[in-house]
PDB file of N, CA and C in Angstrom:
ATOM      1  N   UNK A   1     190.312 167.831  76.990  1.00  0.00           N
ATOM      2  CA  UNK A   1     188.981 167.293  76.777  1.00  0.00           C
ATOM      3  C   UNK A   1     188.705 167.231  75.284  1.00  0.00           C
ATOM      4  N   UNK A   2     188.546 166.406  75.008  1.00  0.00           N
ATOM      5  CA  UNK A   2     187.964 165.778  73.066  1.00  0.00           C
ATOM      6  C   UNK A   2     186.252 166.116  72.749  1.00  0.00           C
ATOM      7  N   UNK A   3     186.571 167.112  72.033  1.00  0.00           N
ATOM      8  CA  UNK A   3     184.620 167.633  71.868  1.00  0.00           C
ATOM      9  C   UNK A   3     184.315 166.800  70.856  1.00  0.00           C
ATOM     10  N   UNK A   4     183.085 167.012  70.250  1.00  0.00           N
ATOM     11  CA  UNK A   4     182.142 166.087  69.688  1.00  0.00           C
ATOM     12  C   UNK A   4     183.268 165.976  68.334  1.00  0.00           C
ATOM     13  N   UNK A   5     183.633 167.330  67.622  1.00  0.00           N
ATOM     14  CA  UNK A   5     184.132 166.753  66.192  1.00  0.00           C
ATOM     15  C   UNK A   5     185.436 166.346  65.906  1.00  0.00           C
ATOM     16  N   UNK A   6     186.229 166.255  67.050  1.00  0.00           N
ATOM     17  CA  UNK A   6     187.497 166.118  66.856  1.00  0.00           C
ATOM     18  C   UNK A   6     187.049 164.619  67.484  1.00  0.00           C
ATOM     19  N   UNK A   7     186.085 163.916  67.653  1.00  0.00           N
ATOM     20  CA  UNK A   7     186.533 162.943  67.533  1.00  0.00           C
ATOM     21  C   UNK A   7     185.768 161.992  66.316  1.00  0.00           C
ATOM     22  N   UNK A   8     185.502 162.495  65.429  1.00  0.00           N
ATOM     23  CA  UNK A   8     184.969 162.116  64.362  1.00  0.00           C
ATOM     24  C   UNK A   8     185.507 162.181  63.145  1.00  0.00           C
ATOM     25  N   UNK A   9     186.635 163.568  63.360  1.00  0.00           N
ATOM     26  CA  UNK A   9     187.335 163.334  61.953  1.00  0.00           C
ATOM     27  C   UNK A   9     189.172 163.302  62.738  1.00  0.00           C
ATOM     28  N   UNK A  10     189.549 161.982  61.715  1.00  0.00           N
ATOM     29  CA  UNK A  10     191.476 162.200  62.275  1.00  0.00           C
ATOM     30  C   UNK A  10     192.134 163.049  62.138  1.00  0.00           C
ATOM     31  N   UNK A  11     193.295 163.446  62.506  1.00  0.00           N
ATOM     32  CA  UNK A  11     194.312 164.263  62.424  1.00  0.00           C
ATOM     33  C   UNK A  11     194.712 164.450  60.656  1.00  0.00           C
ATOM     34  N   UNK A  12     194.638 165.328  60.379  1.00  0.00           N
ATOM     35  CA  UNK A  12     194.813 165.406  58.608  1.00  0.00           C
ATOM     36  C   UNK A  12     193.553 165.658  58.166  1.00  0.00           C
ATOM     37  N   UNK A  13     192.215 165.130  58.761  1.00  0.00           N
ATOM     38  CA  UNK A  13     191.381 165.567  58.161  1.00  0.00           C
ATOM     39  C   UNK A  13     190.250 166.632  58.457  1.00  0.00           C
ATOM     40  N   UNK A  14     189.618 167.858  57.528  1.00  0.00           N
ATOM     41  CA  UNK A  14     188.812 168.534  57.967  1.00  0.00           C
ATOM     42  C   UNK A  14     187.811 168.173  58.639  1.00  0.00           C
ATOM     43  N   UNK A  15     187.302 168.652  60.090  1.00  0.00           N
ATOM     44  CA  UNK A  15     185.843 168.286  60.512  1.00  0.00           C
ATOM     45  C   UNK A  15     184.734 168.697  59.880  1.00  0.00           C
ATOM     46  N   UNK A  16     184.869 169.859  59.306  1.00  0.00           N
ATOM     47  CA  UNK A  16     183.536 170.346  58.768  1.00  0.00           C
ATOM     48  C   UNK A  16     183.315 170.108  57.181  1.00  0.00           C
ATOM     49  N   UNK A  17     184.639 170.314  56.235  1.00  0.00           N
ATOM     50  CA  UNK A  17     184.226 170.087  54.450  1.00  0.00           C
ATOM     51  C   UNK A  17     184.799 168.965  54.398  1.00  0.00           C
ATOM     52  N   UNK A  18     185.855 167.978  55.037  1.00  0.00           N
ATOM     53  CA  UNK A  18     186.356 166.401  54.399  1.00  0.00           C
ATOM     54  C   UNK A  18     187.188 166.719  54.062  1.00  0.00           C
ATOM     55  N   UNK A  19     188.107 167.889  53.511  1.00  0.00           N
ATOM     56  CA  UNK A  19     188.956 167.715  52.870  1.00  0.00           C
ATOM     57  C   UNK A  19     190.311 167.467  53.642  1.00  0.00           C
ATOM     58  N   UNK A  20     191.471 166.830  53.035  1.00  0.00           N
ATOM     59  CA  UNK A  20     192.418 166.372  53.466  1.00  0.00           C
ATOM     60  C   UNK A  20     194.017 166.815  52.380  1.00  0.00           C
ATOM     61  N   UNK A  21     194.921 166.202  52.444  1.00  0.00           N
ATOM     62  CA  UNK A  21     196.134 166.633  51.847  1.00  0.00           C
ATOM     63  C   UNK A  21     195.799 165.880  50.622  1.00  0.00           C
ATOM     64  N   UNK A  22     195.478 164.756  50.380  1.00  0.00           N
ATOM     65  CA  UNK A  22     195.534 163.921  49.208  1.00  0.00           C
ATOM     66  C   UNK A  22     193.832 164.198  48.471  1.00  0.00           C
ATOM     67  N   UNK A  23     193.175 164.861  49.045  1.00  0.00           N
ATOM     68  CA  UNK A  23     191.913 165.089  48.202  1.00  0.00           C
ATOM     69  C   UNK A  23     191.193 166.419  48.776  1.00  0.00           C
ATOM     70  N   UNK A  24     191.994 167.813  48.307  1.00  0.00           N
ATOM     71  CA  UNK A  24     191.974 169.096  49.097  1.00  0.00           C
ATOM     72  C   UNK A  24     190.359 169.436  48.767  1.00  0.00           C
ATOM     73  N   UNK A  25     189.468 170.218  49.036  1.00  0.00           N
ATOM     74  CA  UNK A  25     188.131 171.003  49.225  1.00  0.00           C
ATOM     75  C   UNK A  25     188.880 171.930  47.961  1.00  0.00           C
ATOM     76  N   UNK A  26     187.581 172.634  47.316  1.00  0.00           N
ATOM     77  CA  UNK A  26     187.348 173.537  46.019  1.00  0.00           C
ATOM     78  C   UNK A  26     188.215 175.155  46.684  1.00  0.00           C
ATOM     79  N   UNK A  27     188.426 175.287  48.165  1.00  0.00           N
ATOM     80  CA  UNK A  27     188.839 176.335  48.536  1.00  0.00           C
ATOM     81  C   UNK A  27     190.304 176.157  48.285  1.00  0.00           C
ATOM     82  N   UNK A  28     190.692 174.799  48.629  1.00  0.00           N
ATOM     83  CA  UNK A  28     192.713 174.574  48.185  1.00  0.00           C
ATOM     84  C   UNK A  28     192.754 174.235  47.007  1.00  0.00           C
ATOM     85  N   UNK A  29     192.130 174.258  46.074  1.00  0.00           N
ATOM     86  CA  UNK A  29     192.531 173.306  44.398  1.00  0.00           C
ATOM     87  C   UNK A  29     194.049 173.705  44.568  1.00  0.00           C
ATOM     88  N   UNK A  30     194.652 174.902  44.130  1.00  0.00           N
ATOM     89  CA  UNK A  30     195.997 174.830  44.013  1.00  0.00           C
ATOM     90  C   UNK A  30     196.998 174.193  44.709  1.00  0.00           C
ATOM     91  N   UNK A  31     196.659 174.303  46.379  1.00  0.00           N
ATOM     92  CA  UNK A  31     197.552 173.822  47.378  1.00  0.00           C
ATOM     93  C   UNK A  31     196.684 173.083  48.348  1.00  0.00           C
ATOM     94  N   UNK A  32     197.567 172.039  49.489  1.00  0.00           N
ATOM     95  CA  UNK A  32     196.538 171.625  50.732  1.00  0.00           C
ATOM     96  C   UNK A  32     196.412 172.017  51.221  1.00  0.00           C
ATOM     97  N   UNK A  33     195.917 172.052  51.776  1.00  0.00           N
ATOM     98  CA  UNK A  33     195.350 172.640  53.395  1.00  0.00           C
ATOM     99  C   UNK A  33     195.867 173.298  54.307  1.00  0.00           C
ATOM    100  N   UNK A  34     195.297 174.227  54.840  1.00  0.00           N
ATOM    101  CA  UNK A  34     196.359 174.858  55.822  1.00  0.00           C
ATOM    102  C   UNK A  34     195.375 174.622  57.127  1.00  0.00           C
ATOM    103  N   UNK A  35     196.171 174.046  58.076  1.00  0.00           N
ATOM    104  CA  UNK A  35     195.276 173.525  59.356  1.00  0.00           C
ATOM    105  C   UNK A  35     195.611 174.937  60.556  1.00  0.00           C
ATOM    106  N   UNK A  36     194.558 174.988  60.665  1.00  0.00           N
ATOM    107  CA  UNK A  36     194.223 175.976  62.254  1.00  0.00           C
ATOM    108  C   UNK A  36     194.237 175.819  62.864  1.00  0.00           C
ATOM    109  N   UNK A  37     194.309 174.421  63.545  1.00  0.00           N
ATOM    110  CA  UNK A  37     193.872 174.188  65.043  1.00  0.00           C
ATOM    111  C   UNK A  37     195.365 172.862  64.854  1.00  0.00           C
ATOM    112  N   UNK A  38     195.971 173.194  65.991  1.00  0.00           N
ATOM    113  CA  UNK A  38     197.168 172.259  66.814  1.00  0.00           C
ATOM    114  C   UNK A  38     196.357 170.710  66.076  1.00  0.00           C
ATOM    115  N   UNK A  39     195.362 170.472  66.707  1.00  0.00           N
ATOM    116  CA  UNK A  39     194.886 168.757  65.710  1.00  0.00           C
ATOM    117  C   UNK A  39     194.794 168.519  65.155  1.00  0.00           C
ATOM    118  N   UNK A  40     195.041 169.657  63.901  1.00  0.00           N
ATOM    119  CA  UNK A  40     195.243 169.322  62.521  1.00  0.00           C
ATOM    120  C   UNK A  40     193.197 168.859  61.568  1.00  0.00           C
ATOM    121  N   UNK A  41     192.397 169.433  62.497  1.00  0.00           N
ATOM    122  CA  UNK A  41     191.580 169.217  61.838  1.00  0.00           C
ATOM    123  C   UNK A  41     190.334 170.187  61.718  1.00  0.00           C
ATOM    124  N   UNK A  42     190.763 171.138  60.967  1.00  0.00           N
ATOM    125  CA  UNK A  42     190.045 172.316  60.965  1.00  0.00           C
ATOM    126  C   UNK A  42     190.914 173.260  59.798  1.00  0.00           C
ATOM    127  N   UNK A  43     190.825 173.253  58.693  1.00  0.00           N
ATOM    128  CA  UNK A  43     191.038 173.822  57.888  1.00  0.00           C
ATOM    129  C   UNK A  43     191.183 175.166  57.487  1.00  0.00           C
ATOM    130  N   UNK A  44     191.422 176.323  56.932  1.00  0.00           N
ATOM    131  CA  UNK A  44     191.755 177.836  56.646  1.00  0.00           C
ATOM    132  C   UNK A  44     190.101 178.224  55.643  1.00  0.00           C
ATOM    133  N   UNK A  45     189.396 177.219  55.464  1.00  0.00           N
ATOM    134  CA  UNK A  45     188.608 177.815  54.304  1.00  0.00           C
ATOM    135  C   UNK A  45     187.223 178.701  55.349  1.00  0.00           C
ATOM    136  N   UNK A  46     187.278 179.645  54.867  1.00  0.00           N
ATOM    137  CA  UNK A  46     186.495 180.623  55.284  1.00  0.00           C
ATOM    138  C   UNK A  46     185.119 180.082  56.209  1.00  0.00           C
ATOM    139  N   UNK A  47     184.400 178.930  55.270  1.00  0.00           N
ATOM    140  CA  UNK A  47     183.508 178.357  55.713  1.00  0.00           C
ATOM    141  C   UNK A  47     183.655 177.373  56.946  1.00  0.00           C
ATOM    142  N   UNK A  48     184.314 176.576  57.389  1.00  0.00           N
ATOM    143  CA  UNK A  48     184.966 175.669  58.079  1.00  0.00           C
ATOM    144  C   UNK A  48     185.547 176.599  59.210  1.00  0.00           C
ATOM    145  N   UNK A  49     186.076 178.064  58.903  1.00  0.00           N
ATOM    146  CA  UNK A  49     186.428 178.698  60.334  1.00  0.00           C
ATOM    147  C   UNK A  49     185.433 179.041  60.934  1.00  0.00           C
ATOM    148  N   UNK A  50     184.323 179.890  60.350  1.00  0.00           N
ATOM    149  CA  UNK A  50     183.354 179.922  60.474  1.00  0.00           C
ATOM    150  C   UNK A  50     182.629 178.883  61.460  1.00  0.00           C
ATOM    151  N   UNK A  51     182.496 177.692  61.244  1.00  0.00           N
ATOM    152  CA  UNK A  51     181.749 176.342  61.813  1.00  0.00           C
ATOM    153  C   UNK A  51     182.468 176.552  63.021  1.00  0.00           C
ATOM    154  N   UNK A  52     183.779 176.444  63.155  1.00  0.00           N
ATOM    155  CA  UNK A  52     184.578 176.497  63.780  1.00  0.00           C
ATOM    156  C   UNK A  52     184.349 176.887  64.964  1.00  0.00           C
ATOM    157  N   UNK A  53     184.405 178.477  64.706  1.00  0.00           N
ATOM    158  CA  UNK A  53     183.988 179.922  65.739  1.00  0.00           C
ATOM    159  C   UNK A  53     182.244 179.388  66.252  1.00  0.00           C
ATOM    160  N   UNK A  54     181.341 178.963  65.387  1.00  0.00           N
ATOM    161  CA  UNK A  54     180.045 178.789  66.001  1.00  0.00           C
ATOM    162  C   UNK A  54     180.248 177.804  66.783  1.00  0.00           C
ATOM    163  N   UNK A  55     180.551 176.606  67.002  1.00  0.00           N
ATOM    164  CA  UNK A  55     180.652 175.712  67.648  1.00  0.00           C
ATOM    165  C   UNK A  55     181.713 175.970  69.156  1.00  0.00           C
ATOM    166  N   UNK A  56     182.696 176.797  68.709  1.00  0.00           N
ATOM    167  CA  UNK A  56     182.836 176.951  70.093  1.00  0.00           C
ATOM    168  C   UNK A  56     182.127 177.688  70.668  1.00  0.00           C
ATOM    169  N   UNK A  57     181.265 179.121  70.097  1.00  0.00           N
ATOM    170  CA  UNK A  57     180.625 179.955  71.032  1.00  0.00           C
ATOM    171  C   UNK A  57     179.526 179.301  71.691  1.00  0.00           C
ATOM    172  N   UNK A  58     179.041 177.970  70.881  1.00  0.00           N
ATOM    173  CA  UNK A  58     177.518 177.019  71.601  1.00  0.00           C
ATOM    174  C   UNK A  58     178.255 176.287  72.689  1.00  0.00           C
ATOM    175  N   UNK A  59     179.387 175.964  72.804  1.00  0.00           N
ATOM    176  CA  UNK A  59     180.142 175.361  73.448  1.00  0.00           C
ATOM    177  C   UNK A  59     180.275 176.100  74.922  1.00  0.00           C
ATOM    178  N   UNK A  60     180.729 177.459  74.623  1.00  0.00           N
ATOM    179  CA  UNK A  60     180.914 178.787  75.989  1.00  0.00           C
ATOM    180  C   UNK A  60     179.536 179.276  76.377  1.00  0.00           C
ATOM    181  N   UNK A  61     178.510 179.157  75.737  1.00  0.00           N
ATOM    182  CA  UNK A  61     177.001 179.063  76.176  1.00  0.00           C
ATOM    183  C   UNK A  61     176.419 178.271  76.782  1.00  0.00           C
ATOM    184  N   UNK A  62     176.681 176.809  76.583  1.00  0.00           N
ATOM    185  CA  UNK A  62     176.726 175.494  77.484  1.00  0.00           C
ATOM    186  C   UNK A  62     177.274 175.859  78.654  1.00  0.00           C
ATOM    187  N   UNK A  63     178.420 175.825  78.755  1.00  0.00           N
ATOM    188  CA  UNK A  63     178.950 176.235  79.807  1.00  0.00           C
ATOM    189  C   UNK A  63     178.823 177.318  80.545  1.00  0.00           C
ATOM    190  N   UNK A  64     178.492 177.843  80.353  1.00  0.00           N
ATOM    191  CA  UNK A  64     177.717 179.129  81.262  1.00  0.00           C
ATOM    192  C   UNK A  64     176.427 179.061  81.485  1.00  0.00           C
ATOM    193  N   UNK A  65     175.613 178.345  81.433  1.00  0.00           N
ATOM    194  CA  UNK A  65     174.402 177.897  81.438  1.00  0.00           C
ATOM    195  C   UNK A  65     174.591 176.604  82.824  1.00  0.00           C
ATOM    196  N   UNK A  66     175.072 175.964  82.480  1.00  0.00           N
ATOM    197  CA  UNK A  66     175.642 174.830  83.825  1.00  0.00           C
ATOM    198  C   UNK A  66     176.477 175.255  84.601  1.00  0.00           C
ATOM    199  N   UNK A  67     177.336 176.639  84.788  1.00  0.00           N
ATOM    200  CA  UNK A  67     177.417 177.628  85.528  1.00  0.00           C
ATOM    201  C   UNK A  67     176.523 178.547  86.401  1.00  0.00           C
ATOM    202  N   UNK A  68     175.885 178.505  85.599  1.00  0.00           N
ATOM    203  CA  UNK A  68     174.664 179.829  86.302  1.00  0.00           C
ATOM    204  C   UNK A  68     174.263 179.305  87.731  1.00  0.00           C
ATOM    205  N   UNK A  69     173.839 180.399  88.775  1.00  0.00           N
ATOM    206  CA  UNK A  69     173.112 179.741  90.026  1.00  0.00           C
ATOM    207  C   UNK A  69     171.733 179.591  89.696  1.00  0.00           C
ATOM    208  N   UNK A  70     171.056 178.638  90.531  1.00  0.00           N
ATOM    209  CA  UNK A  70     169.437 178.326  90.483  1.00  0.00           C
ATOM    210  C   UNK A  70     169.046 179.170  91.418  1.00  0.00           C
ATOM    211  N   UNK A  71     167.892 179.448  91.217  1.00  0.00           N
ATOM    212  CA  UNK A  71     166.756 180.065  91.861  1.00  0.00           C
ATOM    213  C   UNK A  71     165.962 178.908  92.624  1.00  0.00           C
ATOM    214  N   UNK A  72     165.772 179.153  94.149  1.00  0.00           N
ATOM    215  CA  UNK A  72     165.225 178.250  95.382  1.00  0.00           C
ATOM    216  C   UNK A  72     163.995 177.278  94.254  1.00  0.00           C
ATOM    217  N   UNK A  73     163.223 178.662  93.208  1.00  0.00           N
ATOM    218  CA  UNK A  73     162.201 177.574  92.420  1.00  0.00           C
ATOM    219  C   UNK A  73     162.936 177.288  91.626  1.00  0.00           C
ATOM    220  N   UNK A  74     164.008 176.986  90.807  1.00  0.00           N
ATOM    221  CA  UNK A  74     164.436 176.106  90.196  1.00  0.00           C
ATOM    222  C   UNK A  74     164.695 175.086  90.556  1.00  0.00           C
ATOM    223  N   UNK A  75     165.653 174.989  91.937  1.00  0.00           N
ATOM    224  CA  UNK A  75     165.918 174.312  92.675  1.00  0.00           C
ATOM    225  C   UNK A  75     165.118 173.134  93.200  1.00  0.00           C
ATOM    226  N   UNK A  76     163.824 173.435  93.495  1.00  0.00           N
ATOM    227  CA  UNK A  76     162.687 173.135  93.885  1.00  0.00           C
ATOM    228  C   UNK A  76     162.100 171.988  92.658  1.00  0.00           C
ATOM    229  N   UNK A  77     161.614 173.052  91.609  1.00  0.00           N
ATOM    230  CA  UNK A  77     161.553 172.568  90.729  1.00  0.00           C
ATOM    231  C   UNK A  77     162.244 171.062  90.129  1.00  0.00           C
ATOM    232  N   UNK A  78     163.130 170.939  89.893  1.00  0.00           N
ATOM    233  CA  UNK A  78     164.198 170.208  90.122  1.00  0.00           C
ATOM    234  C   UNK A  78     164.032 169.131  90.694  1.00  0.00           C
ATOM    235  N   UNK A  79     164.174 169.153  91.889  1.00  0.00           N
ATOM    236  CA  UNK A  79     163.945 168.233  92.899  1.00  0.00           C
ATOM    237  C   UNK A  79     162.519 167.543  92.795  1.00  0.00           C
ATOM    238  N   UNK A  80     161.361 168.011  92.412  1.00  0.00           N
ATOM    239  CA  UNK A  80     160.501 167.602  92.051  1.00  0.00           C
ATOM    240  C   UNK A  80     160.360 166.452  90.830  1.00  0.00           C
ATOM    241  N   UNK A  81     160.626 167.018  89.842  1.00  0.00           N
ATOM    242  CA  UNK A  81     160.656 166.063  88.376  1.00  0.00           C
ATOM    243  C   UNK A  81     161.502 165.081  88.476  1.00  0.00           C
ATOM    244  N   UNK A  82     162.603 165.150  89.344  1.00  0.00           N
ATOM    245  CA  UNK A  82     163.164 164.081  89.945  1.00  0.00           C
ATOM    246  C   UNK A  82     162.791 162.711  90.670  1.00  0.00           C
ATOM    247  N   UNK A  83     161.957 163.645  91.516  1.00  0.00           N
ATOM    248  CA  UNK A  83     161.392 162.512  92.458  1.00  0.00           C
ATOM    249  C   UNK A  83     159.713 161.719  91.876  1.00  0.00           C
ATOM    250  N   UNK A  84     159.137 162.846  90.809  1.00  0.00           N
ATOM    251  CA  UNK A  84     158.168 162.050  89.875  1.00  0.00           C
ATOM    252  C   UNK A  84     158.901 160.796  88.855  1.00  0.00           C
ATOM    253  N   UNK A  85     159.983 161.304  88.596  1.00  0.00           N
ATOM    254  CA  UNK A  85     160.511 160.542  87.618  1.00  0.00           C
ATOM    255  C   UNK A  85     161.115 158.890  88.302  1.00  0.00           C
ATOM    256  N   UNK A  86     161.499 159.068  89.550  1.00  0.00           N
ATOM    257  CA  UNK A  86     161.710 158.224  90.454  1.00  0.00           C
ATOM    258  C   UNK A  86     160.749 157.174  90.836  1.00  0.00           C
ATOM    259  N   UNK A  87     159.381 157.414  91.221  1.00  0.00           N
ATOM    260  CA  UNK A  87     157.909 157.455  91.366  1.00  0.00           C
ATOM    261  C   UNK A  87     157.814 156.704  90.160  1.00  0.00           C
ATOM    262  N   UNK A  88     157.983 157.264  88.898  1.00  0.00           N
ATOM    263  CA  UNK A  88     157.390 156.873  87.812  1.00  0.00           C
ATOM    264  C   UNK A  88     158.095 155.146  87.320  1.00  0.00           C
ATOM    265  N   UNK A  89     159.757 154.948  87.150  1.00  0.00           N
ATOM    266  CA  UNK A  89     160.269 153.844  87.589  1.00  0.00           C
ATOM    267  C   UNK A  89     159.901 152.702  88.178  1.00  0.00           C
ATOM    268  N   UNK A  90     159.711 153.718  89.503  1.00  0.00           N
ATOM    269  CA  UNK A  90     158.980 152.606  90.723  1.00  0.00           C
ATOM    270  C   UNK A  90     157.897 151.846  89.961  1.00  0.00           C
ATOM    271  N   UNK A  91     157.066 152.334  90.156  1.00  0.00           N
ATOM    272  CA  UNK A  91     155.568 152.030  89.159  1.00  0.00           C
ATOM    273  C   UNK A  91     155.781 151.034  88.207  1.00  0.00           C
ATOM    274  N   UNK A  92     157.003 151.247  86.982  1.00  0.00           N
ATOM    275  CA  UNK A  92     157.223 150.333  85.780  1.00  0.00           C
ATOM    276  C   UNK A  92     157.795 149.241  86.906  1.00  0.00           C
ATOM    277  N   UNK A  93     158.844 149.090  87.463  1.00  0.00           N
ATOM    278  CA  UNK A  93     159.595 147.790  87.929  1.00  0.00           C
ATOM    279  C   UNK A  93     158.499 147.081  88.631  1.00  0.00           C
ATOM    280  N   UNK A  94     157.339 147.528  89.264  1.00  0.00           N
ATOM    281  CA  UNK A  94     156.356 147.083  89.761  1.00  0.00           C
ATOM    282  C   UNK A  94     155.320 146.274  89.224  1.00  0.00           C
ATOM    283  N   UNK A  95     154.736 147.129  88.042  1.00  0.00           N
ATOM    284  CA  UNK A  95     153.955 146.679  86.895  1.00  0.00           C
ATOM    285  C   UNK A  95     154.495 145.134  86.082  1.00  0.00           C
ATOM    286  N   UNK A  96     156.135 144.887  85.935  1.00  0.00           N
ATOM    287  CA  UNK A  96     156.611 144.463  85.304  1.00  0.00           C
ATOM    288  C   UNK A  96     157.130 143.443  86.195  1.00  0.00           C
ATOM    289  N   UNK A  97     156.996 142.898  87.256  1.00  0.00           N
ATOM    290  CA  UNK A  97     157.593 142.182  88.389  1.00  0.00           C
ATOM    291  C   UNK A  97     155.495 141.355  88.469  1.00  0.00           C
ATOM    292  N   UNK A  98     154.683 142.019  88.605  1.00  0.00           N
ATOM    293  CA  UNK A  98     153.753 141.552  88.457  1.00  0.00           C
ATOM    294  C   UNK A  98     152.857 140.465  87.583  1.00  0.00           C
ATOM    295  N   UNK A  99     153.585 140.404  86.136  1.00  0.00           N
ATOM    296  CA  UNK A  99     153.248 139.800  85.285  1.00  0.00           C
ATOM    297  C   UNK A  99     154.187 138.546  85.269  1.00  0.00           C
ATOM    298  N   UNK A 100     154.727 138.355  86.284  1.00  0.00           N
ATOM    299  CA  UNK A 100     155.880 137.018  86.188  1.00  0.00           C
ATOM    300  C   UNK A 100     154.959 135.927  87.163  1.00  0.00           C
ATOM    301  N   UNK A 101     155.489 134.994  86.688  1.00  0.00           N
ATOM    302  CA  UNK A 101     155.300 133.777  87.213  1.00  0.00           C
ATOM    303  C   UNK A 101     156.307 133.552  88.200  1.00  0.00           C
ATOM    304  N   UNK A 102     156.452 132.921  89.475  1.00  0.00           N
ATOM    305  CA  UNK A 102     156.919 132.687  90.266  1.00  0.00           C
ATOM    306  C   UNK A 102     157.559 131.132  90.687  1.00  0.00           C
TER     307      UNK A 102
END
């Protein structure tokens, strides 16, 4: 599965500082890059692992969140704002079917 930043920056290049082999970040001046991640786009600089580690833990929080079981009132709940929101549709395609000429 391809998350949000690996598909924004290519293979060679950092997702989080830009830097790449031919124009390294202030953390490689001497040398390029040393990549962390198998895709090659996630860099060794302290800051960027960092991003790194936060983004997956919002990532394992998501997901455990759309894991969790509902409660009958959630459930409920739910099913409700649904069927207003449904209701509410109705209403526009209605409103908007009205103002036509035939």
């Amino acid at each position: 599965m391809k998350h949000m930043g690996e598909l924004i920056a290519p293979p060679g290049v950092c997702r989080f500082c830009r830097c790449s082999e031919e124009d390294p970040c202030s953390f490689h001046r001497s040398e390029g890059p040393v990549w962390i991640a198998k895709a090659r786009n996630c860099c060794n600089a302290p800051a960027c692992i960092r991003a790194r580690n936060e983004e997956h833990a919002a990532r394992m929080r998501m997901e455990s969140e759309w894991k969790r079981k509902r409660t009958p009132a959630e459930i409920g709940a739910l099913i409700a704002e649904e069927q207003r929101e449904k209701r509410r549709q109705y209403r526009l395609k209605a409103k908007s079917r009205k103002g036509r000429v035939a």
